[in-house]
N, C-alpha and C. Protein backbone atom coordinates (compact mmCIF):
# COMPACT_ATOMS: atom_id res chain seq x y z
N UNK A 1 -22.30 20.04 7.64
CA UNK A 1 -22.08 19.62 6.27
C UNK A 1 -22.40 18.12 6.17
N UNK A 2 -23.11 17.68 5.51
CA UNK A 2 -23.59 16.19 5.42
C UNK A 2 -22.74 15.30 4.49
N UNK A 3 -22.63 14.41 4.89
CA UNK A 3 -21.78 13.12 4.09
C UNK A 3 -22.17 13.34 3.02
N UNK A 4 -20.60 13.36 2.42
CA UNK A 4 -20.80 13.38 0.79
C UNK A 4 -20.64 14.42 0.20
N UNK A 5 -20.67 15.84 0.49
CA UNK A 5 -20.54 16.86 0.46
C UNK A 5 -19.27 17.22 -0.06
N UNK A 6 -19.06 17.95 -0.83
CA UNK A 6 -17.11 17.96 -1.66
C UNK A 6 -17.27 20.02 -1.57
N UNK A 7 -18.20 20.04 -0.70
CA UNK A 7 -17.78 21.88 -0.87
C UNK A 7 -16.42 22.10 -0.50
N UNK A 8 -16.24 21.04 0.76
CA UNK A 8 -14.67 21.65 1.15
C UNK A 8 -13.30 21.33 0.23
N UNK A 9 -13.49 21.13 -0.77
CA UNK A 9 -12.45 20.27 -1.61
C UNK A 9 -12.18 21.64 -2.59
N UNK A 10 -10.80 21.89 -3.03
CA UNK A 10 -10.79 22.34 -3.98
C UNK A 10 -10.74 22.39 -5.29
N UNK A 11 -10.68 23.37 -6.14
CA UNK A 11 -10.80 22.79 -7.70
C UNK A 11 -10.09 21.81 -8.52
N UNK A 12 -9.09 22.03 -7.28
CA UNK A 12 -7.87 21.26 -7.75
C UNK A 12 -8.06 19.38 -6.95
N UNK A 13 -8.31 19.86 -6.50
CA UNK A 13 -8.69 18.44 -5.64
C UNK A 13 -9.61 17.57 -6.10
N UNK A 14 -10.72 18.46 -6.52
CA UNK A 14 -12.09 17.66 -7.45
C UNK A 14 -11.38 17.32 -9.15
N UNK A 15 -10.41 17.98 -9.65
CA UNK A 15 -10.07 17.85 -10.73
C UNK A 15 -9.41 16.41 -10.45
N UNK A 16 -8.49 16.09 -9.60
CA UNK A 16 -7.83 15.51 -9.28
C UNK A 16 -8.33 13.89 -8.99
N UNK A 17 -9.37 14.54 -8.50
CA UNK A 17 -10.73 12.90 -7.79
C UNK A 17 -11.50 12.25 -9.35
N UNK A 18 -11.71 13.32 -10.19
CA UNK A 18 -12.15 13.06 -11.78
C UNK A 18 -10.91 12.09 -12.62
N UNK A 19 -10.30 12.73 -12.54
CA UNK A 19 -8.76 12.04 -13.24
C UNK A 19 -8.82 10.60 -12.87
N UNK A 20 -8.53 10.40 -11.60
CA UNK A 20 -8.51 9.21 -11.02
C UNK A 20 -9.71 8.55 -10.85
N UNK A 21 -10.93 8.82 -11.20
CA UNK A 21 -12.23 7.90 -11.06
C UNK A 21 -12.08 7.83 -12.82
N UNK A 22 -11.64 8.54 -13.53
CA UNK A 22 -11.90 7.87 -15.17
C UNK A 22 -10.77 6.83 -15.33
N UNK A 23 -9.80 6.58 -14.81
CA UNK A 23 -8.89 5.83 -15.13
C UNK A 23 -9.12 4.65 -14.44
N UNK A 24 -9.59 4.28 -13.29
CA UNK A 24 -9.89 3.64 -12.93
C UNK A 24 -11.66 2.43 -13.60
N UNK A 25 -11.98 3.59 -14.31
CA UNK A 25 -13.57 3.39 -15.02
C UNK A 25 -12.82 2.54 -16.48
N UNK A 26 -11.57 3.12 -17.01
CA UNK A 26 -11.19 2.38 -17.83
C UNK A 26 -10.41 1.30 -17.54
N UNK A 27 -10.38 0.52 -16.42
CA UNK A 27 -9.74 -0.19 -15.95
C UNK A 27 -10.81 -1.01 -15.53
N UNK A 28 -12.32 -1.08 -15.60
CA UNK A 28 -13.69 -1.89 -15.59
C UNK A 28 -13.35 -2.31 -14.41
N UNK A 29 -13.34 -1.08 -13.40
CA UNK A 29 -13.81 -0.79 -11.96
C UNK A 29 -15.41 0.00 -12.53
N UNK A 30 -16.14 -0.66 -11.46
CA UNK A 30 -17.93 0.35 -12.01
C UNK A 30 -17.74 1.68 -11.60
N UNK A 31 -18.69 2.11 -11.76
CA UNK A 31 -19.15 4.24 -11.49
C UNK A 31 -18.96 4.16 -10.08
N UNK A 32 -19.60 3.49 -9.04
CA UNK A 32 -19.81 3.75 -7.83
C UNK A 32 -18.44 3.63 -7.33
N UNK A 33 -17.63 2.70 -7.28
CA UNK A 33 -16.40 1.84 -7.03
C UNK A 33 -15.06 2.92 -7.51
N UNK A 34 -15.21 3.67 -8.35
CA UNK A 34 -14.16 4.08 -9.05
C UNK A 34 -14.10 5.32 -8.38
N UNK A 35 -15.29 6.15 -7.82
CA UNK A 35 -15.75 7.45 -7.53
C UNK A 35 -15.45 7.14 -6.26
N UNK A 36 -15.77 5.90 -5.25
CA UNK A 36 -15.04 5.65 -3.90
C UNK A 36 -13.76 5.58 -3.59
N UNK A 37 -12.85 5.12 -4.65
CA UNK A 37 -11.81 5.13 -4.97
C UNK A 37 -11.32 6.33 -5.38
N UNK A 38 -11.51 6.52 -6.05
CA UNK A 38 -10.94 8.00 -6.46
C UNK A 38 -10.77 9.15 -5.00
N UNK A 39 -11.86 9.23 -4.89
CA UNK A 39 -11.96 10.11 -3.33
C UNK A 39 -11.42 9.87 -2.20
N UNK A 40 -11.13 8.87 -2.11
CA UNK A 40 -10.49 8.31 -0.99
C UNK A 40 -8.44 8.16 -1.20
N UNK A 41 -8.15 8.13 -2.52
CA UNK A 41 -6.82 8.52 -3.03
C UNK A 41 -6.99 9.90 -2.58
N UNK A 42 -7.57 10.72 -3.18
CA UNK A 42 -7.53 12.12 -3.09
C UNK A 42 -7.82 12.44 -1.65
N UNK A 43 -8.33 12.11 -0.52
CA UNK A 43 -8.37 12.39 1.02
C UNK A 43 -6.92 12.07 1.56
N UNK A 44 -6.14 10.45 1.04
CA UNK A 44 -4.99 10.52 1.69
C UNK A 44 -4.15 10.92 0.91
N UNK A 45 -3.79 11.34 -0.30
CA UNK A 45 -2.62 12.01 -0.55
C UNK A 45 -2.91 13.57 0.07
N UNK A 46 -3.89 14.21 0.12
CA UNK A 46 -3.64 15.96 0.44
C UNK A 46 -4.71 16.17 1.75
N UNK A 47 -4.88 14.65 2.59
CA UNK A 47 -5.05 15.08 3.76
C UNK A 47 -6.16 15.95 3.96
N UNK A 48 -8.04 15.65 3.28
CA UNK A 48 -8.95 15.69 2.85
C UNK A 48 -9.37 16.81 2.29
N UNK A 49 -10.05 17.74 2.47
CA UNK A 49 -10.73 19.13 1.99
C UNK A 49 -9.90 20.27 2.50
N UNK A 50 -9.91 21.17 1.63
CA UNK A 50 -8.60 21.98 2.27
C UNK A 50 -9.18 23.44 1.96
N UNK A 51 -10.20 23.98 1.52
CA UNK A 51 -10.30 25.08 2.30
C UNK A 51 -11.02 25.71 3.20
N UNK A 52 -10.79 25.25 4.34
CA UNK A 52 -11.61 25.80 5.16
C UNK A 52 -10.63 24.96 6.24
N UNK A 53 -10.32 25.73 7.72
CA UNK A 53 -9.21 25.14 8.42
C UNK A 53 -7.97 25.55 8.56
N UNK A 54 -7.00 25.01 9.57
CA UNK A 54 -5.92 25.30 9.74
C UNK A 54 -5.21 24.76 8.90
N UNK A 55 -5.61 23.08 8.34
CA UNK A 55 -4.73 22.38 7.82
C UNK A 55 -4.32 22.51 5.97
N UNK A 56 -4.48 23.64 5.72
CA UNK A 56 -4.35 24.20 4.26
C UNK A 56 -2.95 23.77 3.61
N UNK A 57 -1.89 24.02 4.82
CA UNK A 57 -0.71 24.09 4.19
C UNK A 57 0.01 22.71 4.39
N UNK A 58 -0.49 21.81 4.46
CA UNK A 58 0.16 20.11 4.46
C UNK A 58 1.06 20.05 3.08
N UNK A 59 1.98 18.77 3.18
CA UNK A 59 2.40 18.85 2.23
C UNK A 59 1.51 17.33 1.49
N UNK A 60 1.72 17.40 0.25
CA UNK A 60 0.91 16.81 -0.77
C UNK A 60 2.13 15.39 -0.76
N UNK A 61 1.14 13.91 -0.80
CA UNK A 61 2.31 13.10 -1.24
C UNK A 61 1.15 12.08 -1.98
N UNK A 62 2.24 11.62 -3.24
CA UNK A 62 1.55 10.98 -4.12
C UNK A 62 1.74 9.53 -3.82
N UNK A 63 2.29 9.23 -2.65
CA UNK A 63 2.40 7.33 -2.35
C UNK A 63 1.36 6.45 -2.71
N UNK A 64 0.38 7.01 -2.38
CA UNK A 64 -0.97 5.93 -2.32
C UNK A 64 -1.18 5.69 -3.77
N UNK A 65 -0.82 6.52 -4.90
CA UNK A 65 -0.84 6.58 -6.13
C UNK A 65 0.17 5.24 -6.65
N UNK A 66 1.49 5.74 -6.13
CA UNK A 66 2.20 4.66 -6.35
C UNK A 66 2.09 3.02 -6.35
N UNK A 67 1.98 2.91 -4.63
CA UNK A 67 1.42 1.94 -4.07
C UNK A 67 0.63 1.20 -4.49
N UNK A 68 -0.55 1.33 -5.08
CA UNK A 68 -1.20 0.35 -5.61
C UNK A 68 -0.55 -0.30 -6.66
N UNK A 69 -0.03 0.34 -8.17
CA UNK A 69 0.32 -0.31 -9.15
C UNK A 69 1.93 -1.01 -8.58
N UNK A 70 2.13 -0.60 -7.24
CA UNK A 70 3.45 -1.57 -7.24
C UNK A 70 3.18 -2.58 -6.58
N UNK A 71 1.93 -2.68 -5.42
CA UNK A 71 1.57 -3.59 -4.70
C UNK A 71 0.91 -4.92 -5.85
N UNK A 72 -0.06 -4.28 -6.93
CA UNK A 72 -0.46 -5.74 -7.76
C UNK A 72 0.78 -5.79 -8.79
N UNK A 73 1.43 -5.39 -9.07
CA UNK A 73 3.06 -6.02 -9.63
C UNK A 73 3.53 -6.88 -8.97
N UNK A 74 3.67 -6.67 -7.58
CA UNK A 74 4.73 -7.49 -6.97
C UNK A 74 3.96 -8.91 -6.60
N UNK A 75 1.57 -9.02 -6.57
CA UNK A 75 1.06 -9.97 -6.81
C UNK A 75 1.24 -10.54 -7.44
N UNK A 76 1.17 -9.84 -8.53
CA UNK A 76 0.78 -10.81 -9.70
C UNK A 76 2.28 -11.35 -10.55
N UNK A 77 3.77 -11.27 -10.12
CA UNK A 77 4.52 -11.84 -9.92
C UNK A 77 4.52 -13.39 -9.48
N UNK A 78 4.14 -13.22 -7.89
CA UNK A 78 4.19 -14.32 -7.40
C UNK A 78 3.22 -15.56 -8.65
N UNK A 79 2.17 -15.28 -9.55
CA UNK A 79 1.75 -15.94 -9.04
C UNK A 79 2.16 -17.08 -10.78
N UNK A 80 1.40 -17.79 -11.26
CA UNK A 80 2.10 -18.32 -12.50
C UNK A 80 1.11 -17.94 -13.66
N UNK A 81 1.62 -18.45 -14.97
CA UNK A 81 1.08 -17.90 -15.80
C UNK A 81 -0.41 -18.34 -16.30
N UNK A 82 -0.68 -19.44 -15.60
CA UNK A 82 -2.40 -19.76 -16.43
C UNK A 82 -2.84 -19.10 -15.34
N UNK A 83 -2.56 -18.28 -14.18
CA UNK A 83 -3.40 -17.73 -13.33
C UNK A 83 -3.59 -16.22 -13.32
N UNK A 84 -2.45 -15.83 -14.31
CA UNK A 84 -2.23 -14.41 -14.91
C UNK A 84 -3.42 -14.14 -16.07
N UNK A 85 -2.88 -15.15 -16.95
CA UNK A 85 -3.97 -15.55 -18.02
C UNK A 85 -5.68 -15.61 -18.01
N UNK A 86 -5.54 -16.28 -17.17
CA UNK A 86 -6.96 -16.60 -16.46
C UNK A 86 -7.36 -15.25 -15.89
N UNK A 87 -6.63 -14.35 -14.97
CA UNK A 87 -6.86 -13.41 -14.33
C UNK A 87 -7.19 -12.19 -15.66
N UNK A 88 -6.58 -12.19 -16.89
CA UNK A 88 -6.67 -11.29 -17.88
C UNK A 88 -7.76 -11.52 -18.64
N UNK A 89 -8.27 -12.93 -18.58
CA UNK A 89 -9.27 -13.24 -19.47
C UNK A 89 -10.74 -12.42 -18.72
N UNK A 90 -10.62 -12.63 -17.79
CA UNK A 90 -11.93 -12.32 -16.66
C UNK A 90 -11.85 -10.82 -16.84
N UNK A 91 -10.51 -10.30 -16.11
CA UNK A 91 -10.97 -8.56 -16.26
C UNK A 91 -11.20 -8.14 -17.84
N UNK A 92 -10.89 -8.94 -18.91
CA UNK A 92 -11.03 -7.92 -20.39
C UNK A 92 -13.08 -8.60 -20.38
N UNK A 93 -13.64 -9.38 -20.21
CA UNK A 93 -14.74 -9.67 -20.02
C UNK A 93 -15.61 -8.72 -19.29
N UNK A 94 -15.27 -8.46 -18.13
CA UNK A 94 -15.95 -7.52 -17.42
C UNK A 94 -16.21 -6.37 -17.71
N UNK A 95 -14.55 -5.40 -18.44
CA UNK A 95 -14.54 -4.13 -19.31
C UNK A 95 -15.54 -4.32 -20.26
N UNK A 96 -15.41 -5.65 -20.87
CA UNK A 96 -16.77 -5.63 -22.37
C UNK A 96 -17.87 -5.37 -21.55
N UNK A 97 -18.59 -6.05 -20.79
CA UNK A 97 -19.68 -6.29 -19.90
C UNK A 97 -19.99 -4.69 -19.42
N UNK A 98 -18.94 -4.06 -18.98
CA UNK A 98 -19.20 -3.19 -18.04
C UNK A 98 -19.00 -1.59 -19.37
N UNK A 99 -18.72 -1.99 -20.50
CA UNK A 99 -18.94 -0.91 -21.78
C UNK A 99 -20.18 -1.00 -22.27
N UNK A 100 -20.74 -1.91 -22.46
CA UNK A 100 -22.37 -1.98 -22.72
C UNK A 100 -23.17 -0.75 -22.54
């Protein structure tokens, strides 16, 4: 099976990798970036392609989901407000840039 290949994934799994690459696309992450992302959430929460194998019956955990939006909370805490500001001005720029 050659890199890149999602035969082994299920419907539910590819539904799952879609969800999370559009939300991330509205978050002016690009196509390529969001679809790496996405897939790679979806490998470590259910422990990669699942039918085909012994490992069918794992259990499913949504941490990595979590994890991110608590990990840039607890950044962007630290840091002060013209750098929040500054940081908001740039990503709503990029979303314009990257809606074109």
């Amino acid at each position: 099976m050659p890199r890149g290949d999602k035969s082994a994934y299920t419907d539910k799994q590819k539904r799952q990798a879609e969800h999370i690459e559009k939300n991330y696309e509205q978050h002016g992450v690009g196509e390529k970036e969001a679809e790496r992302r996405a897939w790679a959430t979806v490998n470590k929460e259910t422990g990669g392609g699942k039918k085909n194998g012994s490992g069918r019956g794992h259990a499913i955990t949504h941490e990595p989901s979590r994890k991110g939006g608590k990990a840039g909370g607890e950044a962007s805490a630290q840091r002060t407000a013209e750098e929040r500001s500054a940081s908001a001005r740039k990503a709503a720029e990029t979303r314009k840039k990257n809606a074109k």
